[in-house]
N, C-alpha and C. Protein backbone atom coordinates (compact mmCIF):
# COMPACT_ATOMS: atom_id res chain seq x y z
N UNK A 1 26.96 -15.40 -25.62
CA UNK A 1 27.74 -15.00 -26.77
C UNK A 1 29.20 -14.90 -26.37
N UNK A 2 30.12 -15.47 -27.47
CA UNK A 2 31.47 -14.86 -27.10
C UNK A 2 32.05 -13.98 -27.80
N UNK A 3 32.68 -13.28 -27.25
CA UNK A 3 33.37 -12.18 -28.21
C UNK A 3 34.80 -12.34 -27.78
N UNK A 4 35.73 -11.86 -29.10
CA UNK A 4 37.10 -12.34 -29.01
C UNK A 4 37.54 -10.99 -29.52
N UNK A 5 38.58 -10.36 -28.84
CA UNK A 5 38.85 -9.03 -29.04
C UNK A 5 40.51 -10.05 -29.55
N UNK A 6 40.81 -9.29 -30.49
CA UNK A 6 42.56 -9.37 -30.67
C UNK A 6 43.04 -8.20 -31.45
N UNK A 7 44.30 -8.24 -30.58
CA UNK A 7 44.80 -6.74 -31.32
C UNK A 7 46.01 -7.05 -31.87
N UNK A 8 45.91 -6.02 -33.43
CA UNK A 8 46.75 -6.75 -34.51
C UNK A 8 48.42 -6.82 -33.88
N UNK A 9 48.94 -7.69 -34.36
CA UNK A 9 50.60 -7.53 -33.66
C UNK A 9 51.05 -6.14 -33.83
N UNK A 10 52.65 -6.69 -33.76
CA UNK A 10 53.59 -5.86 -34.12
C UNK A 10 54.00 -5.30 -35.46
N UNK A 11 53.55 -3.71 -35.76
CA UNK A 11 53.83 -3.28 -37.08
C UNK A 11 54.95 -2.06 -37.46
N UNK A 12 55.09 -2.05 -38.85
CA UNK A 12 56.51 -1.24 -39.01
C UNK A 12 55.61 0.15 -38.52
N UNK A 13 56.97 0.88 -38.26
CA UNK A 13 56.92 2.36 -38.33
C UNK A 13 56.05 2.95 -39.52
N UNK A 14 55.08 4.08 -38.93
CA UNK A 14 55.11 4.97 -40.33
C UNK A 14 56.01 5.39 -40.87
N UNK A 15 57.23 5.62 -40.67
CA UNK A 15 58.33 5.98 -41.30
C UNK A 15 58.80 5.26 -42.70
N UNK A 16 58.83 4.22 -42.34
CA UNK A 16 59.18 2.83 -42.71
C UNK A 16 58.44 2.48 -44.17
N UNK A 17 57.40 3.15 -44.25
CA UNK A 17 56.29 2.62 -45.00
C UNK A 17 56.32 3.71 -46.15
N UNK A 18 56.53 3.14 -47.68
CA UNK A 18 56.74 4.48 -48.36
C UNK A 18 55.56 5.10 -48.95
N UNK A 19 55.91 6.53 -49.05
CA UNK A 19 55.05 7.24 -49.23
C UNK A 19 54.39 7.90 -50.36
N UNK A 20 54.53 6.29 -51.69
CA UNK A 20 53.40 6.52 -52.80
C UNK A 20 52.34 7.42 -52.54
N UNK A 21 51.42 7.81 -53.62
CA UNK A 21 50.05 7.96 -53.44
C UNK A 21 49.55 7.19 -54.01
N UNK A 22 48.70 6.68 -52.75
CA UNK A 22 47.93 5.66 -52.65
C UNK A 22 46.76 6.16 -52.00
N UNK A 23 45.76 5.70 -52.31
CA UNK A 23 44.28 5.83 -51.74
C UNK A 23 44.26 5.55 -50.31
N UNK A 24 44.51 4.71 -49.12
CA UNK A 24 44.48 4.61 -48.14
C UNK A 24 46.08 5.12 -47.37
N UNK A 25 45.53 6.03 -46.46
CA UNK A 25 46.08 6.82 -45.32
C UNK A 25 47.31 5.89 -44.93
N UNK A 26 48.44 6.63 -44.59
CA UNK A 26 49.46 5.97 -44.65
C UNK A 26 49.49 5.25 -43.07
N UNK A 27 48.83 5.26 -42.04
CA UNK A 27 48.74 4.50 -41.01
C UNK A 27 48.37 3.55 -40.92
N UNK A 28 47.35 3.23 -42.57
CA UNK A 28 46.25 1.87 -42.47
C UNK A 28 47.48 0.92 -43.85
N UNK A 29 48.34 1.45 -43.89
CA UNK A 29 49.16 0.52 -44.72
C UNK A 29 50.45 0.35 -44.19
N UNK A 30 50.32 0.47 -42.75
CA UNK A 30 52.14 -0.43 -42.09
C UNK A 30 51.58 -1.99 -42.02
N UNK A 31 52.29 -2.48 -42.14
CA UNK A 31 52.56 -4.09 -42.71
C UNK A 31 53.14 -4.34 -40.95
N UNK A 32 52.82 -5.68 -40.98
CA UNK A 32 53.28 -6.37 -39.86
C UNK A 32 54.63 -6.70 -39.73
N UNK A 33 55.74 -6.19 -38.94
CA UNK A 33 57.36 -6.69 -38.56
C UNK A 33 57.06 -8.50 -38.92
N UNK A 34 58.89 -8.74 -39.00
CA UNK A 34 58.65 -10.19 -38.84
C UNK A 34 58.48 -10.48 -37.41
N UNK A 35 58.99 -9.99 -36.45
CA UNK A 35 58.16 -10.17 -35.26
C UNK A 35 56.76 -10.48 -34.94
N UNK A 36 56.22 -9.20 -35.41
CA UNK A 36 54.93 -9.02 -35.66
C UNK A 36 53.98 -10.77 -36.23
N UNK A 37 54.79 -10.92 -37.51
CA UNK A 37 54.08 -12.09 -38.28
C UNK A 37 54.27 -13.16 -37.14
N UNK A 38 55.02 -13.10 -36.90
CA UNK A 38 55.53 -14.86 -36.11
C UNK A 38 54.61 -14.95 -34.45
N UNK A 39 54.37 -13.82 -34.00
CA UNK A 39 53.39 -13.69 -32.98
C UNK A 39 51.91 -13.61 -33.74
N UNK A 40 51.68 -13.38 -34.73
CA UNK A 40 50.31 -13.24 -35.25
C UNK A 40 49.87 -15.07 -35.82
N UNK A 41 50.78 -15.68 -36.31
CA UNK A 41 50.82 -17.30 -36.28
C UNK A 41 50.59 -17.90 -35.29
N UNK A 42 51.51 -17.14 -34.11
CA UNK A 42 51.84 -18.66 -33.02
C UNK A 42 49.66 -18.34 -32.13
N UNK A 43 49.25 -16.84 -32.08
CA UNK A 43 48.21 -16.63 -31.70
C UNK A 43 46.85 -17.21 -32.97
N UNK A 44 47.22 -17.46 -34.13
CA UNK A 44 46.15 -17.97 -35.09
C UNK A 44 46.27 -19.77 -34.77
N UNK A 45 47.36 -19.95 -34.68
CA UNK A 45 47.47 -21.34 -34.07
C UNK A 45 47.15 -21.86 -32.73
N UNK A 46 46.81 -20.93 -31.82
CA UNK A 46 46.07 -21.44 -30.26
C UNK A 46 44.63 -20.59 -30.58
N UNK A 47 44.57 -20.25 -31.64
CA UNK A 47 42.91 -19.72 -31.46
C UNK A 47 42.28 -21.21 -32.67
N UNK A 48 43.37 -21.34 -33.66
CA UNK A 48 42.22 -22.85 -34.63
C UNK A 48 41.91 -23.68 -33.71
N UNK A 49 42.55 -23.71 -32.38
CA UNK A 49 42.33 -25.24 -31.74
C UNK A 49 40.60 -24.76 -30.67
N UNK A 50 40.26 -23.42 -30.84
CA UNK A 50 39.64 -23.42 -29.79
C UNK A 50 38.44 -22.42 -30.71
N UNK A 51 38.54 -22.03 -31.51
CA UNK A 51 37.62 -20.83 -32.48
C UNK A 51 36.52 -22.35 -33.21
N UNK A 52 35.16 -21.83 -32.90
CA UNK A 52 34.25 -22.91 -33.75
C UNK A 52 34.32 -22.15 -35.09
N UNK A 53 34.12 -22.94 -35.82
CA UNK A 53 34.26 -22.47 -37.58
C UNK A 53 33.15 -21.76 -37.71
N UNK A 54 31.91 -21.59 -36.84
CA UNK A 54 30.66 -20.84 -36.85
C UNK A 54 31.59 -19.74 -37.04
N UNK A 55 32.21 -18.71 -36.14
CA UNK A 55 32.47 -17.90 -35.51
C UNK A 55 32.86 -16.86 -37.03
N UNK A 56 31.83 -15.63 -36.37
CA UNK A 56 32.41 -14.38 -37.39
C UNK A 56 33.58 -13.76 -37.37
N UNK A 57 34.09 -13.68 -38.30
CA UNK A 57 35.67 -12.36 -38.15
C UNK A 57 35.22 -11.11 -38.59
N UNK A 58 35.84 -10.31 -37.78
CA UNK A 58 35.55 -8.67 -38.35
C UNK A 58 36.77 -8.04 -38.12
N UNK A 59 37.58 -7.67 -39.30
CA UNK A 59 38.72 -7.01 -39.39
C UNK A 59 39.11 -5.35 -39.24
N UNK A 60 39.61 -4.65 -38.77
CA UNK A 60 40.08 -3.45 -39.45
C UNK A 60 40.35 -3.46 -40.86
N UNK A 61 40.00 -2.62 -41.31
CA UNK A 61 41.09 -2.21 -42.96
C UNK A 61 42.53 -1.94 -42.88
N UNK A 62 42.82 -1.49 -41.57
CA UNK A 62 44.30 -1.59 -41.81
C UNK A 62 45.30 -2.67 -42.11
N UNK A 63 46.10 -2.13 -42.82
CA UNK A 63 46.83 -3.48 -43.21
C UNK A 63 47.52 -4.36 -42.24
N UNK A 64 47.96 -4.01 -40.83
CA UNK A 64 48.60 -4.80 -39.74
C UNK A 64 47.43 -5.70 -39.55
N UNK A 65 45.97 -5.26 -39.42
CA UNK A 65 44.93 -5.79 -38.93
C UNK A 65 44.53 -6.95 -39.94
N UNK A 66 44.56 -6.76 -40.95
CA UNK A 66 44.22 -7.90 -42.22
C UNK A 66 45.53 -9.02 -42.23
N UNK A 67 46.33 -8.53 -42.24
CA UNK A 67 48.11 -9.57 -41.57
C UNK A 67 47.20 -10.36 -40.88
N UNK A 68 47.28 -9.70 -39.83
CA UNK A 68 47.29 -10.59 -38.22
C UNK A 68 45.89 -11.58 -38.78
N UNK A 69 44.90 -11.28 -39.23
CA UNK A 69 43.92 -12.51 -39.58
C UNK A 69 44.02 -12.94 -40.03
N UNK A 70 44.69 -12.80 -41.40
CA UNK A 70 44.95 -13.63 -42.48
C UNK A 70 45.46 -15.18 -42.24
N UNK A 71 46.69 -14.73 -40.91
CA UNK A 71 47.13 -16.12 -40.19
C UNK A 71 46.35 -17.19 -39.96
N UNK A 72 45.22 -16.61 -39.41
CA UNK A 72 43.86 -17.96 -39.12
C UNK A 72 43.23 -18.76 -40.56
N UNK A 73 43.51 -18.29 -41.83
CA UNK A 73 43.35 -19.02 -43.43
C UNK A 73 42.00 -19.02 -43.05
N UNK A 74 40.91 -18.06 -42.37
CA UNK A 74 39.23 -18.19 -42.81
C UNK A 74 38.87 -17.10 -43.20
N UNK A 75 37.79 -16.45 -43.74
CA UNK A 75 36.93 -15.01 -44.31
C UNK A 75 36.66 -14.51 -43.24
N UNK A 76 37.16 -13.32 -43.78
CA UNK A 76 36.70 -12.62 -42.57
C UNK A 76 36.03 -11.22 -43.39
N UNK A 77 35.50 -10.05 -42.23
CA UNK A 77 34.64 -9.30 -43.04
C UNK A 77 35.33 -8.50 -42.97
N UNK A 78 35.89 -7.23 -43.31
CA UNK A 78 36.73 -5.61 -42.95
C UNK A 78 35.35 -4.80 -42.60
N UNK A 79 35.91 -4.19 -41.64
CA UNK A 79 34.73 -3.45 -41.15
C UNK A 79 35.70 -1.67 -40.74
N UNK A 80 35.26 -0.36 -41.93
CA UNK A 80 35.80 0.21 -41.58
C UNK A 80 35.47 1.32 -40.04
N UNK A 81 34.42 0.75 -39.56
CA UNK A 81 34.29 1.48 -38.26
C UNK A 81 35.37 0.29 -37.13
N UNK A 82 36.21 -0.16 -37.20
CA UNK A 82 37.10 -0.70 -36.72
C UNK A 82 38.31 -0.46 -37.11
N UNK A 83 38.30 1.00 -37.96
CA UNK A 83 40.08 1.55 -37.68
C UNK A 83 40.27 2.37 -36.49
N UNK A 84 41.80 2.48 -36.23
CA UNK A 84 42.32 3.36 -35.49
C UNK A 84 41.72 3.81 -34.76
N UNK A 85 40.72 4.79 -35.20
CA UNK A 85 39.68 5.34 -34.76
C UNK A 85 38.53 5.04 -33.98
N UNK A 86 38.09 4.28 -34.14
CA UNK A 86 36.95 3.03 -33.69
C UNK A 86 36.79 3.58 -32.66
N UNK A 87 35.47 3.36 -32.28
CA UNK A 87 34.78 3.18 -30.85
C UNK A 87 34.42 2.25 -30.54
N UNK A 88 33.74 1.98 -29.05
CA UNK A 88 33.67 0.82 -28.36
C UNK A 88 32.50 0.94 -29.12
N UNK A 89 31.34 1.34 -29.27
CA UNK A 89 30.13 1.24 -28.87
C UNK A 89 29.98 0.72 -30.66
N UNK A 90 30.59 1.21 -31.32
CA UNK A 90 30.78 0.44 -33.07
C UNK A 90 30.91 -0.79 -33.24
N UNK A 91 32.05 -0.88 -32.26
CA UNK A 91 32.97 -2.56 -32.06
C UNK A 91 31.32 -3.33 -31.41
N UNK A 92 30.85 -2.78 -30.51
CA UNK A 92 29.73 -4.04 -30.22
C UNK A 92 28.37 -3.85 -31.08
N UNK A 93 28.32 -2.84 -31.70
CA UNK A 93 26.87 -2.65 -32.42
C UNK A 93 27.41 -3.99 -33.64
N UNK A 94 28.65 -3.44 -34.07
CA UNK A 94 29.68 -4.68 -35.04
C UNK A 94 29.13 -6.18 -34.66
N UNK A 95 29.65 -6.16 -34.08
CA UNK A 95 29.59 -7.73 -33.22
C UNK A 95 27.70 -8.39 -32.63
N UNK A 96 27.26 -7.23 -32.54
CA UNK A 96 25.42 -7.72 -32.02
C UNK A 96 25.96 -8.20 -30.69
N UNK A 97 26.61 -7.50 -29.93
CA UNK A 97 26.49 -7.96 -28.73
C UNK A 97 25.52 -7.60 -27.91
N UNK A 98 25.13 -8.43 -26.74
CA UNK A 98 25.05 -9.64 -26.59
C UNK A 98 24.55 -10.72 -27.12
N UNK A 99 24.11 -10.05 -28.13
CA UNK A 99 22.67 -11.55 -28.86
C UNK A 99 23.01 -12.06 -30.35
N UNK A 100 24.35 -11.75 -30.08
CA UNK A 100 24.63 -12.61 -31.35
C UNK A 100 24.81 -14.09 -31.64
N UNK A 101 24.26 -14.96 -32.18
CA UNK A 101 24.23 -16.47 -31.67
C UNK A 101 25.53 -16.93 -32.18
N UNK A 102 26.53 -16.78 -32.53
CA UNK A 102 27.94 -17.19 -33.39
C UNK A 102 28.87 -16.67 -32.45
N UNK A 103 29.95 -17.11 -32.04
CA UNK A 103 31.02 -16.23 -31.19
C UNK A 103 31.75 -15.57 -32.79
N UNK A 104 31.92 -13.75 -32.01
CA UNK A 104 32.70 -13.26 -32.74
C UNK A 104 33.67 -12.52 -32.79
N UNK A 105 35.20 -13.03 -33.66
CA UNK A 105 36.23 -12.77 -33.31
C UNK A 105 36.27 -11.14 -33.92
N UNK A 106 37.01 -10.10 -33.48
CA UNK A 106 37.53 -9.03 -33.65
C UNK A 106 38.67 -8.16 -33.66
N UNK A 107 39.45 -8.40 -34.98
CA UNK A 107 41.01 -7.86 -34.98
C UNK A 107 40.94 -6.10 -35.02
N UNK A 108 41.33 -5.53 -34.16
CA UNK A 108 41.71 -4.15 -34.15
C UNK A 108 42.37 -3.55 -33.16
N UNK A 109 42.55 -2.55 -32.77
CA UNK A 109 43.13 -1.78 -32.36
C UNK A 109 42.83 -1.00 -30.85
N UNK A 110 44.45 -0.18 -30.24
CA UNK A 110 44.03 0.45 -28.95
C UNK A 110 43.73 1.83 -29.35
N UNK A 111 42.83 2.58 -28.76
CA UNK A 111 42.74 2.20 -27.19
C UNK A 111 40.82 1.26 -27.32
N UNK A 112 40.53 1.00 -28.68
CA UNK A 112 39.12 0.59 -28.71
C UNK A 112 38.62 -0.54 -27.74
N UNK A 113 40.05 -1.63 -28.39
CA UNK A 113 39.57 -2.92 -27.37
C UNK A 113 39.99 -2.50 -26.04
N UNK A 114 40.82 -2.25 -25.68
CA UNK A 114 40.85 -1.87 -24.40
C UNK A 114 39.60 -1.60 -23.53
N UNK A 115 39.19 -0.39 -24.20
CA UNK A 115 38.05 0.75 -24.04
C UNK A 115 36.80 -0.37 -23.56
N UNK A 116 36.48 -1.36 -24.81
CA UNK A 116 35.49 -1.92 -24.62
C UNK A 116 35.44 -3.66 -23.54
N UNK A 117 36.89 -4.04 -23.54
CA UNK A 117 37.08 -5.00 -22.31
C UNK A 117 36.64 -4.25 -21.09
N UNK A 118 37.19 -3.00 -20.91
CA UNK A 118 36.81 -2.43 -19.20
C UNK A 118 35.01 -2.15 -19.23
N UNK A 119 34.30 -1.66 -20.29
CA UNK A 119 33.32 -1.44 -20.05
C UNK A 119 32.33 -2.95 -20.08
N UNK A 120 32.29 -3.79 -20.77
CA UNK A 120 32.23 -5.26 -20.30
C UNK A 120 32.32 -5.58 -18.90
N UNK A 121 33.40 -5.69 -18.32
CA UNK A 121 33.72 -6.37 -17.52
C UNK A 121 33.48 -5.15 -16.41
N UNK A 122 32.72 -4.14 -16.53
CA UNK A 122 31.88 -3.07 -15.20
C UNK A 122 33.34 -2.98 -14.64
N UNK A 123 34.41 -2.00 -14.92
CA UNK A 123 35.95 -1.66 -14.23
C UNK A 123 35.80 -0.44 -14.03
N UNK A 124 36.57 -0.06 -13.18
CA UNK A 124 35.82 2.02 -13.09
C UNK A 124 37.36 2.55 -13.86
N UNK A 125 38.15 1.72 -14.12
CA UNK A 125 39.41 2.19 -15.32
C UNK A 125 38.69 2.15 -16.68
N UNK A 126 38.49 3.46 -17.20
CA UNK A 126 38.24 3.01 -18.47
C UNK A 126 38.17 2.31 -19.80
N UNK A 127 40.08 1.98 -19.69
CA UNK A 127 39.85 1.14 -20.81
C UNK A 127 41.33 0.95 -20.04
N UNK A 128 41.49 -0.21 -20.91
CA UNK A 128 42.46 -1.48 -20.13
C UNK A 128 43.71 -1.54 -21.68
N UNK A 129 44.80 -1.40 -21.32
CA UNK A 129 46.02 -1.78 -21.95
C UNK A 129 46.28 -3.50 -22.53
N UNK A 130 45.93 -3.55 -24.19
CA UNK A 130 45.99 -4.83 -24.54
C UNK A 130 47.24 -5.32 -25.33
N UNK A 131 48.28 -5.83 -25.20
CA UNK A 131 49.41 -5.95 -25.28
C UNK A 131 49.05 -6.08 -27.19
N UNK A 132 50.27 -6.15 -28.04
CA UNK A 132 50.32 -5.99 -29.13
C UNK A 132 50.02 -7.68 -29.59
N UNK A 133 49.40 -8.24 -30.42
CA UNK A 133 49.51 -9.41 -30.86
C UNK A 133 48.31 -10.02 -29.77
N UNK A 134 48.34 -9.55 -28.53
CA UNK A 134 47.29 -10.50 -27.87
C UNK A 134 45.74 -10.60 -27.57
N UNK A 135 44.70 -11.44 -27.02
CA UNK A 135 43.23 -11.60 -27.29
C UNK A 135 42.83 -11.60 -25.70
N UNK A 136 41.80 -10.91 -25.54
CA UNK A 136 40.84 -11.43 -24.29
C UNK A 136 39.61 -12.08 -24.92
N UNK A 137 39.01 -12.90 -24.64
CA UNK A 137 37.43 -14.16 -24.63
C UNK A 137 37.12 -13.61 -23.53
N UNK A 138 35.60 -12.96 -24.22
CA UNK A 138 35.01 -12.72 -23.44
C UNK A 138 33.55 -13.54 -23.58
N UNK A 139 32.75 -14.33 -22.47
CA UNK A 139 31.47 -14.83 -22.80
C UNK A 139 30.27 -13.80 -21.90
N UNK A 140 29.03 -13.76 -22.50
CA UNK A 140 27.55 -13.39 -21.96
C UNK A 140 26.96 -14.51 -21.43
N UNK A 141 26.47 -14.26 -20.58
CA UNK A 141 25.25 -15.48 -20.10
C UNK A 141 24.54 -14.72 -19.01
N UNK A 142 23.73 -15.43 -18.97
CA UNK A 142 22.49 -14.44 -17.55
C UNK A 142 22.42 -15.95 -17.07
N UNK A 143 22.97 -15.88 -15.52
CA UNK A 143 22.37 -16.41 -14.31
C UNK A 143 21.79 -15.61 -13.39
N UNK A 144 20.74 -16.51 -12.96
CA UNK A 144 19.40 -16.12 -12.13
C UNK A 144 18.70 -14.96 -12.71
N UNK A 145 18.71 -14.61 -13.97
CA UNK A 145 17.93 -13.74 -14.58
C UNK A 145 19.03 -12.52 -14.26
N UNK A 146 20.05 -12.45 -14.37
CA UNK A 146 20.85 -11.65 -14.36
C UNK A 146 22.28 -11.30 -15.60
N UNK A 147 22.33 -10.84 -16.58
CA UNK A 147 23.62 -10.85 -17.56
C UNK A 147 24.50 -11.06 -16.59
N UNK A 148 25.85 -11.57 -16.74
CA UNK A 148 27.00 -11.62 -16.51
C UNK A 148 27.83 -11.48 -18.04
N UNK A 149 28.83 -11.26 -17.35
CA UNK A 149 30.12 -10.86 -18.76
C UNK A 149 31.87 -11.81 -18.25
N UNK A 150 31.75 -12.91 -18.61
CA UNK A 150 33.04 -13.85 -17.80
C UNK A 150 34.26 -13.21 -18.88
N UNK A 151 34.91 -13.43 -18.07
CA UNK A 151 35.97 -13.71 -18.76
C UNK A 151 36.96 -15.08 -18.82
N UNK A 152 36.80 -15.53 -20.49
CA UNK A 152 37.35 -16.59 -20.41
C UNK A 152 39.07 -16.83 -20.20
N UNK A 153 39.07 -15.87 -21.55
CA UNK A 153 40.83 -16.26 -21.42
C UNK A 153 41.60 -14.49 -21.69
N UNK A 154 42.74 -14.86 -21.74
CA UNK A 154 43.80 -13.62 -21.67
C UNK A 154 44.93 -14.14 -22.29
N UNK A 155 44.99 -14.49 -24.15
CA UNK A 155 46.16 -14.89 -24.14
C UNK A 155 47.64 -14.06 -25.20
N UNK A 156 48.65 -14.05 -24.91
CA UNK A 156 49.78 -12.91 -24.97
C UNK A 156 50.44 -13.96 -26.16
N UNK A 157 51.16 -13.73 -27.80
CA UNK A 157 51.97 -14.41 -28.12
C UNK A 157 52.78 -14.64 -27.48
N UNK A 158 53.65 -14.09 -26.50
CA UNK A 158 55.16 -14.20 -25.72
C UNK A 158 55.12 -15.37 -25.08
N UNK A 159 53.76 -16.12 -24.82
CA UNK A 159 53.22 -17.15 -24.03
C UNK A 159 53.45 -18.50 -24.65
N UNK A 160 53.32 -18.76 -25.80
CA UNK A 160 53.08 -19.81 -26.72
C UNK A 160 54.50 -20.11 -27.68
C-alpha cells in the first residue's frame, strides 16, 4: 500500500481571517497565502505525474487543507477526524492501512503527519517536522514474510 501524507501549504493568519459568525471555527477557515497557492500547484503538479487515478484523497475540513487539494482537480473525501486535532492512529484507521489496495493520498496537518511518518518508519523521535506545502510516500510490502514500511519520496515545494 502507499500512503501519501501532504501537509496543507502556507496559510493566512488567524488574525487575518474575519470574524463573521460562521458555523466553522475560525482556524478551519484561514485560506491559503498566495504563497501558499503557488506551492500547493507546483506540489499538485509533481504529484499528477506520479498519483494513479485509483488513488483515494482524504482531506481535512479546514479550509487551507481543501485549497491545497483542490490544486490536483480530482474528488476527494473531507474527513473530519483529520483536523488540527487529528491523531495518528485516525489518519491510518482513515486510510486502512496497511491493506488498503488503492494508494492513499492525505492532506492535513502537524503535528499528525509528522506523528504518524515517525511511527511508520519505527524512529524513537516521535513525530518528525513536515515542512508546510510538502509530502512524504510512504509504501508497505512484506519481504521474507516480514512488513516493511519504505520510504519512497520526500518532496518540499521550494524544490520544484
Amino acid at each position: 500500500m502507499d500512503l501519501i501524507l501532504w501537509r496543507h501549504a502556507e496559510a493566512e493568519p488567524a488574525e487575518s481571517v474575519p470574524d463573521a459568525s460562521q458555523a466553522l471555527p475560525l482556524d478551519l477557515r484561514r485560506p491559503l497565502t498566495g504563497r501558499g497557492q503557488k506551492h500547493a500547484a507546483r506540489m499538485a503538479a509533481w504529484l499528477e505525474q506520479r498519483l494513479p487515478d485509483s488513488a483515494r484523497i482524504l482531506v481535512s475540513p479546514a479550509l487551507r487543507c481543501e485549497q491545497t487539494a483542490l490544486n490536483l482537480g480530482r474528488k476527494f473525501r473531507t474527513c473530519d477526524e483529520l483536523g488540527p486535532l487529528g491523531q495518528r492512529q485516525q489518519l491510518l484507521n482513515l486510510a486502512q492501512w496497511p491493506d488498503c489496495k488503492v494508494p492513499v493520498l492525505v492532506v492535513g496537518h502537524q503535528p499528525m503527519l509528522g506523528q504518524t511518518v515517525a511511527h511508520l518508519l519505527g524512529l524513537a523521535q516521535r513525530d518528525l517536522s513536515i515542512r508546510k506545502g510538502a509530502l512524504w510516500w510512504l509504501r508497505q510490502r512484506v519481504r521474507d514474510g516480514q512488513p516493511q514500511t519504505l520510504l519512497m519520496a520526500v518532496q518540499s515545494p521550494d524544490f520544484l
